[in-house]
C-alpha atoms as a PDB file:
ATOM      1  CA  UNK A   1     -40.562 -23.886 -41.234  1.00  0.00           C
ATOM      2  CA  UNK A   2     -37.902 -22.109 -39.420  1.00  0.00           C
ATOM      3  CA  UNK A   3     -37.932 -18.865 -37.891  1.00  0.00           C
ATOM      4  CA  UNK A   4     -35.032 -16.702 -38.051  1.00  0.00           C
ATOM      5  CA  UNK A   5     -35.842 -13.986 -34.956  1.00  0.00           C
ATOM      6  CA  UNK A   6     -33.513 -11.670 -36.313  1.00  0.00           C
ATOM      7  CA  UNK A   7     -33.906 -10.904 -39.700  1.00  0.00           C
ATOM      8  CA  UNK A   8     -37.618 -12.107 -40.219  1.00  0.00           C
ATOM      9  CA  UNK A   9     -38.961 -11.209 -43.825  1.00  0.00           C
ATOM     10  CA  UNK A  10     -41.371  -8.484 -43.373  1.00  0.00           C
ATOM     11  CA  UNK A  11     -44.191  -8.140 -45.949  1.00  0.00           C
ATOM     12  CA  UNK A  12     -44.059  -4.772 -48.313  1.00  0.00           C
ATOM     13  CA  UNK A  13     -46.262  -2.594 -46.461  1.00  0.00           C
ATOM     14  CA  UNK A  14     -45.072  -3.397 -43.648  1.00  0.00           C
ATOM     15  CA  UNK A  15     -41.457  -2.392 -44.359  1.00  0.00           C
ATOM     16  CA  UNK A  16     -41.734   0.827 -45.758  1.00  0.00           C
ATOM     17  CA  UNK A  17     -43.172   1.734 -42.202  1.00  0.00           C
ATOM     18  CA  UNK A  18     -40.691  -0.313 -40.503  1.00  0.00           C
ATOM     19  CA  UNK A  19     -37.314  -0.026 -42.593  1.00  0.00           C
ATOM     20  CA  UNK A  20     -35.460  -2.958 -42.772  1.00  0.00           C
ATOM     21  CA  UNK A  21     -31.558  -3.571 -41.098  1.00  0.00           C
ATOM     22  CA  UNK A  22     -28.522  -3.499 -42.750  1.00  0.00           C
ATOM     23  CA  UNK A  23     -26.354  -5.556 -39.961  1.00  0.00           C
ATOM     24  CA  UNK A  24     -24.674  -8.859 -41.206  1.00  0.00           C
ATOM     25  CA  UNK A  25     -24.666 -10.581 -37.652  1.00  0.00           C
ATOM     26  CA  UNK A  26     -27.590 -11.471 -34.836  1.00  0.00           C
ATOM     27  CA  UNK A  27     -27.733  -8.968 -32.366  1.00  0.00           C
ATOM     28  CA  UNK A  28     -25.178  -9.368 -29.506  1.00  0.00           C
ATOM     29  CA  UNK A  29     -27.721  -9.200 -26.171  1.00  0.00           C
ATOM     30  CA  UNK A  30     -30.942  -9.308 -25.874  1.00  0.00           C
ATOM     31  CA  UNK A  31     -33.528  -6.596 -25.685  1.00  0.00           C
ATOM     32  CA  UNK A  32     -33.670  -7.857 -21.479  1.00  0.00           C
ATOM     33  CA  UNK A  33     -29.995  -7.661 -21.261  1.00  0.00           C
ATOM     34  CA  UNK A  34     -29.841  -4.265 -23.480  1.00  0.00           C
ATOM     35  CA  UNK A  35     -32.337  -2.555 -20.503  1.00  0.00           C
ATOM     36  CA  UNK A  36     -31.167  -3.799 -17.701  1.00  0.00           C
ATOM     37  CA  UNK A  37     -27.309  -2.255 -18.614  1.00  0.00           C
ATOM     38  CA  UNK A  38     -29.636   1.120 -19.196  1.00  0.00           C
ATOM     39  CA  UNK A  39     -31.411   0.642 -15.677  1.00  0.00           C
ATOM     40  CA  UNK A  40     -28.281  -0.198 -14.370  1.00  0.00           C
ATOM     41  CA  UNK A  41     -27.593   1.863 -10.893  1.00  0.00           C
ATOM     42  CA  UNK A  42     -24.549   3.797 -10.068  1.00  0.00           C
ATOM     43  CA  UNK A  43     -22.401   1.786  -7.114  1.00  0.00           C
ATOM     44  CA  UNK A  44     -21.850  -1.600  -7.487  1.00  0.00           C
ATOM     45  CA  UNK A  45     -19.034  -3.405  -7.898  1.00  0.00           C
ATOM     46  CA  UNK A  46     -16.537  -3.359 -10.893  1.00  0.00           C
ATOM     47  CA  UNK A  47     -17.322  -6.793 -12.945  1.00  0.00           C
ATOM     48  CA  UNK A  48     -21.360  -5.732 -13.053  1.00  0.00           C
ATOM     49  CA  UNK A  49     -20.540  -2.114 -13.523  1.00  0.00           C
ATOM     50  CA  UNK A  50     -18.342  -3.390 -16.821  1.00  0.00           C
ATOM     51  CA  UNK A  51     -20.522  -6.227 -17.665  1.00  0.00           C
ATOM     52  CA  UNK A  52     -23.135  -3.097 -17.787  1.00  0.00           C
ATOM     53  CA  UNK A  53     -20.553  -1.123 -20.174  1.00  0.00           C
ATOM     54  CA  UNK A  54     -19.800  -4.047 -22.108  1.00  0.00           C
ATOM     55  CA  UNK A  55     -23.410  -4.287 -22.995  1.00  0.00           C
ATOM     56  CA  UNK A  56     -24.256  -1.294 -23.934  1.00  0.00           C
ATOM     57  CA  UNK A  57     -20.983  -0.729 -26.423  1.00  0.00           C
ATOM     58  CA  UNK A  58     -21.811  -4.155 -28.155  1.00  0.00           C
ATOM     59  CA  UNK A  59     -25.161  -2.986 -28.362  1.00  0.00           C
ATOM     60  CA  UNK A  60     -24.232   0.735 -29.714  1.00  0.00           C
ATOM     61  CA  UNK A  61     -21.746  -0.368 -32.419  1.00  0.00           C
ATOM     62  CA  UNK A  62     -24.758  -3.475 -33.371  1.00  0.00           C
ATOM     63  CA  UNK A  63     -27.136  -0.694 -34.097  1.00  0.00           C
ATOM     64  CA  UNK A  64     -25.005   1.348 -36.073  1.00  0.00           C
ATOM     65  CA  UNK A  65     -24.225  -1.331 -38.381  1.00  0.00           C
ATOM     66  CA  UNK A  66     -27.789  -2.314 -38.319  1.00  0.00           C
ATOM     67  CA  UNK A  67     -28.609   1.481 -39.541  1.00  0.00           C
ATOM     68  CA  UNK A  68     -29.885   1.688 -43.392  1.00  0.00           C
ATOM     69  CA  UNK A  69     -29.779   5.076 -44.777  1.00  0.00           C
ATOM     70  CA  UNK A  70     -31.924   4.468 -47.197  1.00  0.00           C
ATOM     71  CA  UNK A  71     -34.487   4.237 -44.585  1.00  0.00           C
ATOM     72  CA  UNK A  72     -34.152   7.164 -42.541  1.00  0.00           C
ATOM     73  CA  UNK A  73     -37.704   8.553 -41.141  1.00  0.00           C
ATOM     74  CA  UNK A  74     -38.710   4.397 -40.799  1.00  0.00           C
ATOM     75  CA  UNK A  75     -39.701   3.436 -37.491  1.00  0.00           C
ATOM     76  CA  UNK A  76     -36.581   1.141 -36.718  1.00  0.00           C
ATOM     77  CA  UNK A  77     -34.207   3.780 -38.260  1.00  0.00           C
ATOM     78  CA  UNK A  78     -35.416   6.472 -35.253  1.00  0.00           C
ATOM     79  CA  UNK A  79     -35.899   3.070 -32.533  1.00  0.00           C
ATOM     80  CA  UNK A  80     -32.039   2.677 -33.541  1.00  0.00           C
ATOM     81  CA  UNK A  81     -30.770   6.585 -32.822  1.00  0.00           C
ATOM     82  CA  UNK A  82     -32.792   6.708 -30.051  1.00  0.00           C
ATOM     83  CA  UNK A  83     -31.344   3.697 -28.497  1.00  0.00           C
ATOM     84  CA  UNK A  84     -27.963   4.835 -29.623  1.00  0.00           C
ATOM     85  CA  UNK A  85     -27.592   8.026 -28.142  1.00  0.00           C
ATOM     86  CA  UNK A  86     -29.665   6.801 -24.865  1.00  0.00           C
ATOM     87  CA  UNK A  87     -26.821   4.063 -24.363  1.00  0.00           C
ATOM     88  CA  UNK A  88     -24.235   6.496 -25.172  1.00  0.00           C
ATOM     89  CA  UNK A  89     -24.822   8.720 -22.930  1.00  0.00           C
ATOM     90  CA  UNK A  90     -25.269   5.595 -20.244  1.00  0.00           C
ATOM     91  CA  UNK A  91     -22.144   4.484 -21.188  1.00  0.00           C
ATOM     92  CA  UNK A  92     -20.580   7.784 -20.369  1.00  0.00           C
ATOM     93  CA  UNK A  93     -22.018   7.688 -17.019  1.00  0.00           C
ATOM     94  CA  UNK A  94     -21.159   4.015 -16.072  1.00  0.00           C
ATOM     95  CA  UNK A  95     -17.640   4.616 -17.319  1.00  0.00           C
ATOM     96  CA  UNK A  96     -17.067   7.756 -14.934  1.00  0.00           C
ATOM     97  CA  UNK A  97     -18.880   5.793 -12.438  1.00  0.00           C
ATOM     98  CA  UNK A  98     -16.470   2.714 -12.855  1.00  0.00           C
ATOM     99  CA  UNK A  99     -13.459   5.003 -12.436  1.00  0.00           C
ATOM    100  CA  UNK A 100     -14.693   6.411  -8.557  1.00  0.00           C
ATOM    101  CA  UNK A 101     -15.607   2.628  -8.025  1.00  0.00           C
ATOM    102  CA  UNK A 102     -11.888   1.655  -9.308  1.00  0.00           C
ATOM    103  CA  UNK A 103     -10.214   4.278  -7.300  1.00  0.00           C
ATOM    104  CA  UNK A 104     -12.376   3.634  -4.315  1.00  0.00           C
ATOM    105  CA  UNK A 105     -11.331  -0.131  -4.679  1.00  0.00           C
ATOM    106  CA  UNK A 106      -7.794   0.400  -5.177  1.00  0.00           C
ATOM    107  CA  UNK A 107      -7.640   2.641  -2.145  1.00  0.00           C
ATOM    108  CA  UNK A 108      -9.465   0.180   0.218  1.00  0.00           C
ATOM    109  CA  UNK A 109      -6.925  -2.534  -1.161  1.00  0.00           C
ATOM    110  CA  UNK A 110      -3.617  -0.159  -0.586  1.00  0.00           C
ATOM    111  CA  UNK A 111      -5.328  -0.090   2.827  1.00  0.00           C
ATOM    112  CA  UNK A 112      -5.951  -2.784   3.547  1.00  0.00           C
ATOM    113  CA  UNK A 113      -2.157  -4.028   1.873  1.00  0.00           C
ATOM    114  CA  UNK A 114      -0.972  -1.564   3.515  1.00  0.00           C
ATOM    115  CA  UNK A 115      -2.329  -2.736   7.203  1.00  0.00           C
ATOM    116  CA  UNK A 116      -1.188  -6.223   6.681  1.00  0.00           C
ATOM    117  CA  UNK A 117       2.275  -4.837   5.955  1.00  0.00           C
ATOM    118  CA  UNK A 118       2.657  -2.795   9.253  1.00  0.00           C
ATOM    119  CA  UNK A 119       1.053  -5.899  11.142  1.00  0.00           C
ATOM    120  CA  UNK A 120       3.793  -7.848   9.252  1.00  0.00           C
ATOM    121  CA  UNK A 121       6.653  -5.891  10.287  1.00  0.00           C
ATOM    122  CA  UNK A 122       5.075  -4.847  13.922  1.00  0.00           C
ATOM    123  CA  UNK A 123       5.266  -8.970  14.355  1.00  0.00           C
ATOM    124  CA  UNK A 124       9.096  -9.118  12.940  1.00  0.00           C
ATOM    125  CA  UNK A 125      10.146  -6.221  15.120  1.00  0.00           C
ATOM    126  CA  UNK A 126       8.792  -7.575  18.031  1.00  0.00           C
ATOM    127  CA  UNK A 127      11.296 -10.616  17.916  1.00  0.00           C
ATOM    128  CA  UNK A 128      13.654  -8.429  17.572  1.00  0.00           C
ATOM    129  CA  UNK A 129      13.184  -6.124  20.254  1.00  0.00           C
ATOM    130  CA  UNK A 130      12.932  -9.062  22.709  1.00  0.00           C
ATOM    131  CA  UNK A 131      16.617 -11.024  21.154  1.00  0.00           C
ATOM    132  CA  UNK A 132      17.915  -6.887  21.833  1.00  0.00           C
ATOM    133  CA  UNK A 133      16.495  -6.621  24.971  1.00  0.00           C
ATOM    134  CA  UNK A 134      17.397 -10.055  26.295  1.00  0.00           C
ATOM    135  CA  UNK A 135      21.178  -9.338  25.024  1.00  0.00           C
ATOM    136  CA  UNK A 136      21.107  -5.797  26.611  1.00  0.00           C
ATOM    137  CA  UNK A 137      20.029  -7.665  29.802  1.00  0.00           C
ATOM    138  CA  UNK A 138      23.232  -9.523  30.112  1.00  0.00           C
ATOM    139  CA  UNK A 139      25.087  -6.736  29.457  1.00  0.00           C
ATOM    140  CA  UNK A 140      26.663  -4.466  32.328  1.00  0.00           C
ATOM    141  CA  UNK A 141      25.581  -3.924  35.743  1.00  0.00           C
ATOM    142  CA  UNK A 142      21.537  -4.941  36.550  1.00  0.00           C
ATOM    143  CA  UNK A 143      19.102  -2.305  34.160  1.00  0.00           C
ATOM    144  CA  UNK A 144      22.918  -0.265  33.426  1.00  0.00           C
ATOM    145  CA  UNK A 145      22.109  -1.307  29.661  1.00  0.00           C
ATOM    146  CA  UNK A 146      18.475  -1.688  27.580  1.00  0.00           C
ATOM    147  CA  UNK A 147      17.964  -1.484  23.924  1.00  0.00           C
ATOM    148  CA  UNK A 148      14.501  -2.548  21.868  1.00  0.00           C
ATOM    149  CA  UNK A 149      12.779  -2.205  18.301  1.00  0.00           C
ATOM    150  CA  UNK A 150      10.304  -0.232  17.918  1.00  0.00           C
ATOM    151  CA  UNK A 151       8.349   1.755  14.797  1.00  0.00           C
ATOM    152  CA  UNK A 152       7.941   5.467  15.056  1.00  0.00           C
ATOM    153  CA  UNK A 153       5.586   7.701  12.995  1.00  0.00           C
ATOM    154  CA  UNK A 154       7.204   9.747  10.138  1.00  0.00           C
ATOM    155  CA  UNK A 155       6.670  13.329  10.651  1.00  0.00           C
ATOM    156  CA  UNK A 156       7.521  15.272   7.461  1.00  0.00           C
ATOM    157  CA  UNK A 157      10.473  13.452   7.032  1.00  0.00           C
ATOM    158  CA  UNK A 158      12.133  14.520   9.721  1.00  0.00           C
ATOM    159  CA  UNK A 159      13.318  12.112  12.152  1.00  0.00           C
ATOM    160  CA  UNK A 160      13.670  14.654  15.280  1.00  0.00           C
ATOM    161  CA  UNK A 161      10.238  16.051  15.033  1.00  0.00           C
ATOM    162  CA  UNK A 162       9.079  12.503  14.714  1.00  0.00           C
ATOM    163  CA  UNK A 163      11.196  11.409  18.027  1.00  0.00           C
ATOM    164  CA  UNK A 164       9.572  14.789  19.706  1.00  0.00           C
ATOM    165  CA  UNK A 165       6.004  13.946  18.827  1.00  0.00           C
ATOM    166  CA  UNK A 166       6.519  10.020  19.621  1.00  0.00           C
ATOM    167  CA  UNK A 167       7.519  10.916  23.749  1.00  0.00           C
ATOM    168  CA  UNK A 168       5.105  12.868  25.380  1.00  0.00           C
ATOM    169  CA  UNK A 169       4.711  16.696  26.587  1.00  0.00           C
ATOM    170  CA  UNK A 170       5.977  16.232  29.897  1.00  0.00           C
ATOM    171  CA  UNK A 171       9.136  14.891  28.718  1.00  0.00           C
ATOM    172  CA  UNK A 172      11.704  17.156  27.438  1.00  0.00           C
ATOM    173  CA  UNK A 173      14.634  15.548  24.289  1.00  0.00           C
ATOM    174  CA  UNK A 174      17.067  17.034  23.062  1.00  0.00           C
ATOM    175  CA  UNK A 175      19.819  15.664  20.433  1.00  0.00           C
ATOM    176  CA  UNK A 176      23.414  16.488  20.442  1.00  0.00           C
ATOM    177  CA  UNK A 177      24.264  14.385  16.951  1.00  0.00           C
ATOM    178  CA  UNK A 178      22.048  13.631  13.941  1.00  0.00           C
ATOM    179  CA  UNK A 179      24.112  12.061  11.279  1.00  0.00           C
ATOM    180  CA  UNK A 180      22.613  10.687   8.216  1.00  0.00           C
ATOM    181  CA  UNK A 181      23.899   7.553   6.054  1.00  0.00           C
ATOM    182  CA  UNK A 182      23.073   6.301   2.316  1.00  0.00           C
ATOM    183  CA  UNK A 183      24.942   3.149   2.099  1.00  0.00           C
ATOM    184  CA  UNK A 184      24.190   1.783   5.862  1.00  0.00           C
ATOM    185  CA  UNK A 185      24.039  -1.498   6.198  1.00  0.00           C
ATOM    186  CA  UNK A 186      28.059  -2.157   7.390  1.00  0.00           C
ATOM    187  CA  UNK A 187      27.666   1.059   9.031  1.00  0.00           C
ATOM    188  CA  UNK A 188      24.969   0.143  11.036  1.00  0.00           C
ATOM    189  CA  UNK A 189      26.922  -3.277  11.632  1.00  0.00           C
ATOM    190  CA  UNK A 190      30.134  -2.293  12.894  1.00  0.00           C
ATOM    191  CA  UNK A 191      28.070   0.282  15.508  1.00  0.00           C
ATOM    192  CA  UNK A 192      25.859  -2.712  16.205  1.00  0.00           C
ATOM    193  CA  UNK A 193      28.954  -4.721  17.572  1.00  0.00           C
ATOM    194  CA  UNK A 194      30.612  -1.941  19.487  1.00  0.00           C
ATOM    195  CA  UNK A 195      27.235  -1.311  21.340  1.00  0.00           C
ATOM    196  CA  UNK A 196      26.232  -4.745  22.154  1.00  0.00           C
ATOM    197  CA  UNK A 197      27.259  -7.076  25.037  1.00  0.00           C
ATOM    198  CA  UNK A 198      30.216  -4.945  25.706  1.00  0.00           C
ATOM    199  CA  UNK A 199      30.563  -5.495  29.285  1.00  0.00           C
ATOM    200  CA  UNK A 200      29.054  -9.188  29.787  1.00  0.00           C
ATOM    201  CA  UNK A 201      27.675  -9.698  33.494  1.00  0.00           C
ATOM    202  CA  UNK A 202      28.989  -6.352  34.448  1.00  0.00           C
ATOM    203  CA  UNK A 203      32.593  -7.296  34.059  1.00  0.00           C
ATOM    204  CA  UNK A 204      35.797  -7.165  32.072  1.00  0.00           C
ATOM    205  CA  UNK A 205      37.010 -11.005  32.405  1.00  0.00           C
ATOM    206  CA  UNK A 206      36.054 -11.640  29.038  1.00  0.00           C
ATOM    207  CA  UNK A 207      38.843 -12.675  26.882  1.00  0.00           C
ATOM    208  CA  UNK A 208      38.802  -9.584  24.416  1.00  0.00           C
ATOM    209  CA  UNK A 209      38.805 -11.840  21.076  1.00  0.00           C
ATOM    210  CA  UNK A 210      36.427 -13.961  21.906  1.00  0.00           C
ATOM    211  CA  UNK A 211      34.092 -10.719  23.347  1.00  0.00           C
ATOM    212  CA  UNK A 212      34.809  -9.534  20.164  1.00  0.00           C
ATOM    213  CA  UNK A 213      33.782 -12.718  18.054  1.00  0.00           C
ATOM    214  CA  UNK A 214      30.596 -13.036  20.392  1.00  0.00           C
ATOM    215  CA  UNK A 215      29.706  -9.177  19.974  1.00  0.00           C
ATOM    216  CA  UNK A 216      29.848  -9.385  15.959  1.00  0.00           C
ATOM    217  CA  UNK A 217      28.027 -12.447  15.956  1.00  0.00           C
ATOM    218  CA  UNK A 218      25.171 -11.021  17.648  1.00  0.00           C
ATOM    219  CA  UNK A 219      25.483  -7.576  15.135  1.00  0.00           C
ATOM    220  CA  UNK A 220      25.568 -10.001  12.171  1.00  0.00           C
ATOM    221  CA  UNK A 221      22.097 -11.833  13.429  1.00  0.00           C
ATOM    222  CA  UNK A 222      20.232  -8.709  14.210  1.00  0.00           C
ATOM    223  CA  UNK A 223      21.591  -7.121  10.344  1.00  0.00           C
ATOM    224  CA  UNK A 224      19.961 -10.685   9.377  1.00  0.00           C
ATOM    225  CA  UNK A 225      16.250  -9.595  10.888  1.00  0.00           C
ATOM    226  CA  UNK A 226      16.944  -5.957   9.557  1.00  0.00           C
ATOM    227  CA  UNK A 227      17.029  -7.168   6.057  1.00  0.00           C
ATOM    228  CA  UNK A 228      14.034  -9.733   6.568  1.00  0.00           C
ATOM    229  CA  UNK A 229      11.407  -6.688   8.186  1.00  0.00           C
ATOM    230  CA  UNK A 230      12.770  -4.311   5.023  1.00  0.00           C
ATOM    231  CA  UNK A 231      13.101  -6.513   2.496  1.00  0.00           C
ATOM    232  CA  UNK A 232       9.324  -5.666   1.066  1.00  0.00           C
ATOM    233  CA  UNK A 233      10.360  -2.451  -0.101  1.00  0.00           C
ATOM    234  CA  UNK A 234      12.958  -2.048  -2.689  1.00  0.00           C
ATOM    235  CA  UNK A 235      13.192   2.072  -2.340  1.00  0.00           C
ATOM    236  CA  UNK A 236      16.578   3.538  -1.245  1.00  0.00           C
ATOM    237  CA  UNK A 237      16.570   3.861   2.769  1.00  0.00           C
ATOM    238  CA  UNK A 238      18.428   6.323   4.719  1.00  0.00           C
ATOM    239  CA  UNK A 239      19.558   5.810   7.900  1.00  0.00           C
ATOM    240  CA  UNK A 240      19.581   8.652  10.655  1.00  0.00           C
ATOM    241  CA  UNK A 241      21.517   8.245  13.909  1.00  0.00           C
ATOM    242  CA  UNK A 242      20.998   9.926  16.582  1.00  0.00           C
ATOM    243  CA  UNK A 243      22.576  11.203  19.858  1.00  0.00           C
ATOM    244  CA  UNK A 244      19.689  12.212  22.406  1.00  0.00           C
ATOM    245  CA  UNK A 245      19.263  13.294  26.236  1.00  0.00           C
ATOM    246  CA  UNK A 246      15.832  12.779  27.423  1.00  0.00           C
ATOM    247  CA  UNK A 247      14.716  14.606  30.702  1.00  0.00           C
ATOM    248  CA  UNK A 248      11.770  13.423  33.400  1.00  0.00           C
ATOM    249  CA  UNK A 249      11.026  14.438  36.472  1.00  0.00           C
ATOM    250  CA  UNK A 250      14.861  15.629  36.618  1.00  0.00           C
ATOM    251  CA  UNK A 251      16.277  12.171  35.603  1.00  0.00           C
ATOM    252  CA  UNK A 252      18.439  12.073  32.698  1.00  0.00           C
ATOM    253  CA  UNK A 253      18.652   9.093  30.544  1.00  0.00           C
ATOM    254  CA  UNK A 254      20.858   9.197  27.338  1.00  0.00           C
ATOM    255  CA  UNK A 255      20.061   7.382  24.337  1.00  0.00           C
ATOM    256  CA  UNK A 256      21.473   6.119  20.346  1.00  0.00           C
ATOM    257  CA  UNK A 257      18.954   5.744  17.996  1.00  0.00           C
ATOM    258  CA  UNK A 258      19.453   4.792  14.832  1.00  0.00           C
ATOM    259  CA  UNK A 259      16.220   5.210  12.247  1.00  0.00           C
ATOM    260  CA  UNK A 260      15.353   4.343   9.111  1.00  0.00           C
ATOM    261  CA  UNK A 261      12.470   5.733   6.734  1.00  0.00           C
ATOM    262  CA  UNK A 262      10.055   2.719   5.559  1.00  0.00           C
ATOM    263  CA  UNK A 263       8.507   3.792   2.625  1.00  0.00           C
ATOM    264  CA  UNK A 264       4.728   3.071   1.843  1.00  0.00           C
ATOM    265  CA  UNK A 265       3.745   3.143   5.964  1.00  0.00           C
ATOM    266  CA  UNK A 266       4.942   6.364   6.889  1.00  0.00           C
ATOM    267  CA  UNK A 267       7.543   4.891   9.435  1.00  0.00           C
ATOM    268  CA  UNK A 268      10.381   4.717  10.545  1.00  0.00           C
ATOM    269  CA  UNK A 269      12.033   1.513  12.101  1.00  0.00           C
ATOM    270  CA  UNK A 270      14.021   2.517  14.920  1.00  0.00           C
ATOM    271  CA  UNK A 271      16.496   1.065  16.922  1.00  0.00           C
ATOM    272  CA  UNK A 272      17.319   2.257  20.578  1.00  0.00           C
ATOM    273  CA  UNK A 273      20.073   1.910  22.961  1.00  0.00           C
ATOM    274  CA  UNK A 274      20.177   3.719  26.499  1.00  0.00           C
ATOM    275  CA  UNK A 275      22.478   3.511  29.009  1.00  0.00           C
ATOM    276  CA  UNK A 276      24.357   6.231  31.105  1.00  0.00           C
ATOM    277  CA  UNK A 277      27.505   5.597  29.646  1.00  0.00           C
ATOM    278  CA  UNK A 278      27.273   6.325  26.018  1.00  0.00           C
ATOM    279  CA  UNK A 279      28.934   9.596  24.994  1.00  0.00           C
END
């Protein structure tokens, strides 16, 4: 004969004691899986904790349907509220626990995104300090000229205080222009080509169109690795530019820098120029 484990046929006297179900479908987890979502520890990670949850609510609404009024007092009737409001309240736990485990999660993986992202830009700014640097090295008289890429920490949003705290104590800046710009990007490359290569070997035998052909060449290329290093984020940038005079050990070096806010990093990707001749 077969044996139905769920909805046996119990004899009279035994189910007045026992009270008999009223649920139309076999239990969803077994009585194993049912205790181990009760024993089930706070921590872990997200698909046990709501493997755990998912459990215990099958299990909940199962009972309830399983619940026969007419047996109230019977055995099986109080088994059933007990085991309700224990996995209720289990449920309540596990869920509160699965939302610090969530958050903890997603903050580790912003982190962690977040990481790869500055490692992905440091790598992008790097070539293009050295294709700056290498052009600033042609230009003018020997070490007259040098410009690189660099990333600066954001301060408050404030790109002087940020240029303060990124040079050290001992060495005093000061800025004579700060101007700020929305719409940038032909700004930034018509003040790329003025500033670049404008004095090749140190002289002035250049022929001035074709300086001026090599110099926006050069502007459009380095717009071209701008875009690539910001392309990730899709926020409006601003860019600041600023005039500066830094001061060590009474040597005066002036210098352009032209910033602009990364969002997401707490950045800012700067460009600098020095040379003794900018005014």
């Amino acid at each position: 004969c077969s044996l139905n484990l769920f909805h046996r046929q119990l004899p009279a006297s035994m189910e007045s004691r026992s009270g008999g179900g009223s649920a139309s479908t076999p239990r969803p987890h077994s009585h194993g899986a049912e205790n181990a979502a009760l024993g089930f520890p706070s921590g872990g990670n997200c698909d046990d904790l709501n493997h755990a949850i998912k459990v215990l609510e099958d299990m909940i609404a199962w009972r309830k349907s399983d619940l026969n009024l007419a047996h109230v007092g019977t055995q099986t009737y109080v088994d059933h509220q007990k085991r309700i409001k224990l996995s209720r309240s289990k449920s309540k736990g596990l869920k509160k626990n699965a939302t610090v485990v969530g958050i903890a999660s997603l903050i580790v993986s912003l982190k962690c995104r977040c990481k790869k992202m500055t490692y992905d830009i440091e790598k992008r700014i790097s070539y293009l300090s050295g294709y700056l640097n290498g052009l600033q090295d042609l230009n003018g008289h020997i070490r007259e000229f040098f410009a690189d890429a660099l990333l600066i920490a954001d301060k408050n949003s404030d790109p002087e205080l940020s240029l303060k705290e990124f040079y050290s104590q001992r060495i005093e800046i000061s800025f004579s222009e700060n101007v700020s710009v929305d719409n940038w990007d032909a700004y930034l490359e018509k003040e790329l080509a003025e500033i670049l290569v404008s004095k090749p070997f140190g002289s002035n035998l250049m022929d001035i169109t074709d300086l001026k052909n090599r110099q926006e060449y050069c502007a459009f290329r380095i717009m071209d690795q701008i875009e690539s290093i910001l392309e990730s984020y899709e926020e409006k940038k601003t860019l600041f530019r600023l005039k500066s005079l830094i001061k060590e050990n009474d040597v005066e070096t002036k210098i352009v820098f032209y910033l602009i806010q990364i969002p997401g990093i707490f950045q800012y990707f700067a460009l600098r120029f020095f040379s003794s001749n900018y005014t």
